[in-house]
Protein backbone atom coordinates (compact mmCIF):
# COMPACT_ATOMS: atom_id res chain seq x y z
CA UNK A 1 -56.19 -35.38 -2.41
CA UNK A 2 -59.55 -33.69 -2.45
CA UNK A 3 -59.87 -34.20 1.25
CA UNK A 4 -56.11 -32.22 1.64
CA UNK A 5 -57.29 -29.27 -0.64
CA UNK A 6 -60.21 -28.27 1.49
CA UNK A 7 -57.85 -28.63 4.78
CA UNK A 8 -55.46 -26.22 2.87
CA UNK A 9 -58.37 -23.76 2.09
CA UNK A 10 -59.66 -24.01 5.52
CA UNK A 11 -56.71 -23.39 6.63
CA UNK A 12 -55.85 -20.42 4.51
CA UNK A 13 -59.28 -18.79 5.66
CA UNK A 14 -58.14 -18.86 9.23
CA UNK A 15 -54.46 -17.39 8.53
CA UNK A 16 -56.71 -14.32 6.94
CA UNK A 17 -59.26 -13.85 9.51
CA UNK A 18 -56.28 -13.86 12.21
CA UNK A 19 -54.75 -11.46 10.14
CA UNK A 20 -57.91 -8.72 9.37
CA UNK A 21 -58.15 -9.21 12.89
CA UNK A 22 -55.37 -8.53 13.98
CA UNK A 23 -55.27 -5.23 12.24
CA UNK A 24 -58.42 -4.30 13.55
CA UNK A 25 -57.11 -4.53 16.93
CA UNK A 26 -54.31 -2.69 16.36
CA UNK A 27 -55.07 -0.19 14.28
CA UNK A 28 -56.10 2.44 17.32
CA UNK A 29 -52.70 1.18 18.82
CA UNK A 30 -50.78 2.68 15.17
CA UNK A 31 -52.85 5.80 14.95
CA UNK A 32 -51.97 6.61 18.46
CA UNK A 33 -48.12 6.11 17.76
CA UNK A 34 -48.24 8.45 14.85
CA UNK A 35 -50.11 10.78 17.27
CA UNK A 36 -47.32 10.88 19.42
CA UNK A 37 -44.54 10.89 16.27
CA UNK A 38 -46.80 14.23 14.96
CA UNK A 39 -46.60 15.77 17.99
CA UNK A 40 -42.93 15.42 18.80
CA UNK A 41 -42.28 16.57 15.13
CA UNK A 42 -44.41 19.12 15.42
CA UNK A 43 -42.43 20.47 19.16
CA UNK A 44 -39.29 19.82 17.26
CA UNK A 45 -39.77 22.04 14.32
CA UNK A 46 -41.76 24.56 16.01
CA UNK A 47 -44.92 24.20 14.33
CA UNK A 48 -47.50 25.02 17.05
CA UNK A 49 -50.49 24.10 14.89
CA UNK A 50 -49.20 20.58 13.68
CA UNK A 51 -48.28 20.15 17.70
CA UNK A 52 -51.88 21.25 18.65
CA UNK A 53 -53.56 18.93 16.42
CA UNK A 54 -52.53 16.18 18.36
CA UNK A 55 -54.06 16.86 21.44
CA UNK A 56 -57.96 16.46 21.99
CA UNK A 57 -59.83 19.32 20.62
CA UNK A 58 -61.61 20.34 23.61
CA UNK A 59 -58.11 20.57 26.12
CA UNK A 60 -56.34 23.15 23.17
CA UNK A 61 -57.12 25.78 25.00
CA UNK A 62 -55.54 24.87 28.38
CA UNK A 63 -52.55 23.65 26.88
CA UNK A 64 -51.31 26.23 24.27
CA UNK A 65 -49.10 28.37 26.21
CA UNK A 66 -47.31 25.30 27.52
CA UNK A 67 -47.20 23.86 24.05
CA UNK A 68 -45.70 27.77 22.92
CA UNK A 69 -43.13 27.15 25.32
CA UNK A 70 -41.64 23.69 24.55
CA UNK A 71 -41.41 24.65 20.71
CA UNK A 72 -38.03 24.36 19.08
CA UNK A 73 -36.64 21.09 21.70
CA UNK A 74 -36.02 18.47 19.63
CA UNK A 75 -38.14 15.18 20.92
CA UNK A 76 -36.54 12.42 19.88
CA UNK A 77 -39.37 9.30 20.14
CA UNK A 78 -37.06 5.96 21.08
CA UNK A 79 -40.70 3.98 22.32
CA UNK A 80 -44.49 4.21 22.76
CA UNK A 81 -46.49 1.84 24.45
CA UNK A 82 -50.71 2.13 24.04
CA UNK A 83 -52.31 0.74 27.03
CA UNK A 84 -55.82 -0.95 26.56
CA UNK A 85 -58.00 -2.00 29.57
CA UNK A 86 -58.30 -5.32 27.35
CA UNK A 87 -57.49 -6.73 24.34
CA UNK A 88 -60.45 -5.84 22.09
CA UNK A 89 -60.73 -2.50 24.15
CA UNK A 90 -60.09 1.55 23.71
CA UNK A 91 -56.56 2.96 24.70
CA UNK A 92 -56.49 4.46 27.63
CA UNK A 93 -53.29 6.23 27.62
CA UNK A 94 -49.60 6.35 25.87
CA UNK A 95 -46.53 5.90 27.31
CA UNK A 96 -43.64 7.82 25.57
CA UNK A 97 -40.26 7.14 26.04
CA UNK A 98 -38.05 10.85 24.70
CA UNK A 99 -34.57 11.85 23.83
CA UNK A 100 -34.73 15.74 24.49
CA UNK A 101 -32.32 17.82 23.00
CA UNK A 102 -29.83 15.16 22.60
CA UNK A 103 -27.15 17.58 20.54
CA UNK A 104 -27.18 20.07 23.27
CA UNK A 105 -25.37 18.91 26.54
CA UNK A 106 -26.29 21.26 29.08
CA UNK A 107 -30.27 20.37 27.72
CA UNK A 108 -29.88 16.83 27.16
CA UNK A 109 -32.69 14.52 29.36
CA UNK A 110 -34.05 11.43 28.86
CA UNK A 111 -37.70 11.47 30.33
CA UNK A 112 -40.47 8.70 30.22
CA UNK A 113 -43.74 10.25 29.87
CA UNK A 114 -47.23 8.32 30.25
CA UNK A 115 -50.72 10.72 28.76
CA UNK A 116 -54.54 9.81 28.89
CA UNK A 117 -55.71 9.68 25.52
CA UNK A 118 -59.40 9.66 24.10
CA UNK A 119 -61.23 9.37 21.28
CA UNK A 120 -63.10 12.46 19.37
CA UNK A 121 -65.32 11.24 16.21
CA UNK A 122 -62.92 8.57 15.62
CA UNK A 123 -59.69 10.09 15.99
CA UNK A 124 -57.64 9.43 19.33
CA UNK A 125 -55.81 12.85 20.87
CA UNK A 126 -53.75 13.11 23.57
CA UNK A 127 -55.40 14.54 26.12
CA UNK A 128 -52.75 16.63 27.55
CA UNK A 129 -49.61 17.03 25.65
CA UNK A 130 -46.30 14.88 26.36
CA UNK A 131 -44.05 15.91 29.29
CA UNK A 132 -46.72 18.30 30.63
CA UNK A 133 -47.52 15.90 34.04
């Protein structure tokens, strides 16, 4: 009985280290997807500064006219996909899969989109914003 408890604890202990682990690995993976969910929100109500904020601090610059000028489609997000070089590793870039204007028909387009992203101070940013290559 004794012998079955400690299995059961040992056990247990595993099923939580898989799990912290598991977040740990994926938590640059989640922060990138709301990344990407900010910035389409961000295009779709045309809120330049929320759109900004998602791309690397250091790139703004470059990209704020083209940013100006997308404000007001509606991106609709149907799937991202963070690339890693490995499992434990950094992302390396998203790929975004957009409805665009889906209630206008003349406007309507369904692109797939893939950006570089890196990491400022913690934080990951696109570094160029979606559609833009």
């Amino acid at each position: 009985m004794r012998r079955q408890l400690v299995l059961n604890a040992v056990l247990m202990a595993l099923v939580a280290v898989a799990i912290v682990g598991v977040e740990v690995v994926q938590r640059p993976s989640s922060a990138l997807e709301a990344s990407v969910r900010r910035y389409a929100n961000g295009v779709s109500s045309a809120d330049l500064e929320a759109a900004m904020a998602e791309i690397a601090p250091d790139r703004r610059g470059a990209w704020s006219d083209w940013v100006r000028s997308q404000l007001g489609n509606v991106y609709e997000v149907r799937g991202i996909a963070v690339r890693t070089r490995s499992l434990l590793g950094s992302p390396t870039d998203v790929t975004v899969v957009l409805d665009v204007n889906r209630g206008f028909e003349g406007e309507f387009y369904q692109p797939t989109t893939t950006v570089e992203v890196e990491g400022v101070d913690g934080r990951w940013y696109l570094v160029a914003p979606l559609l833009a290559n």
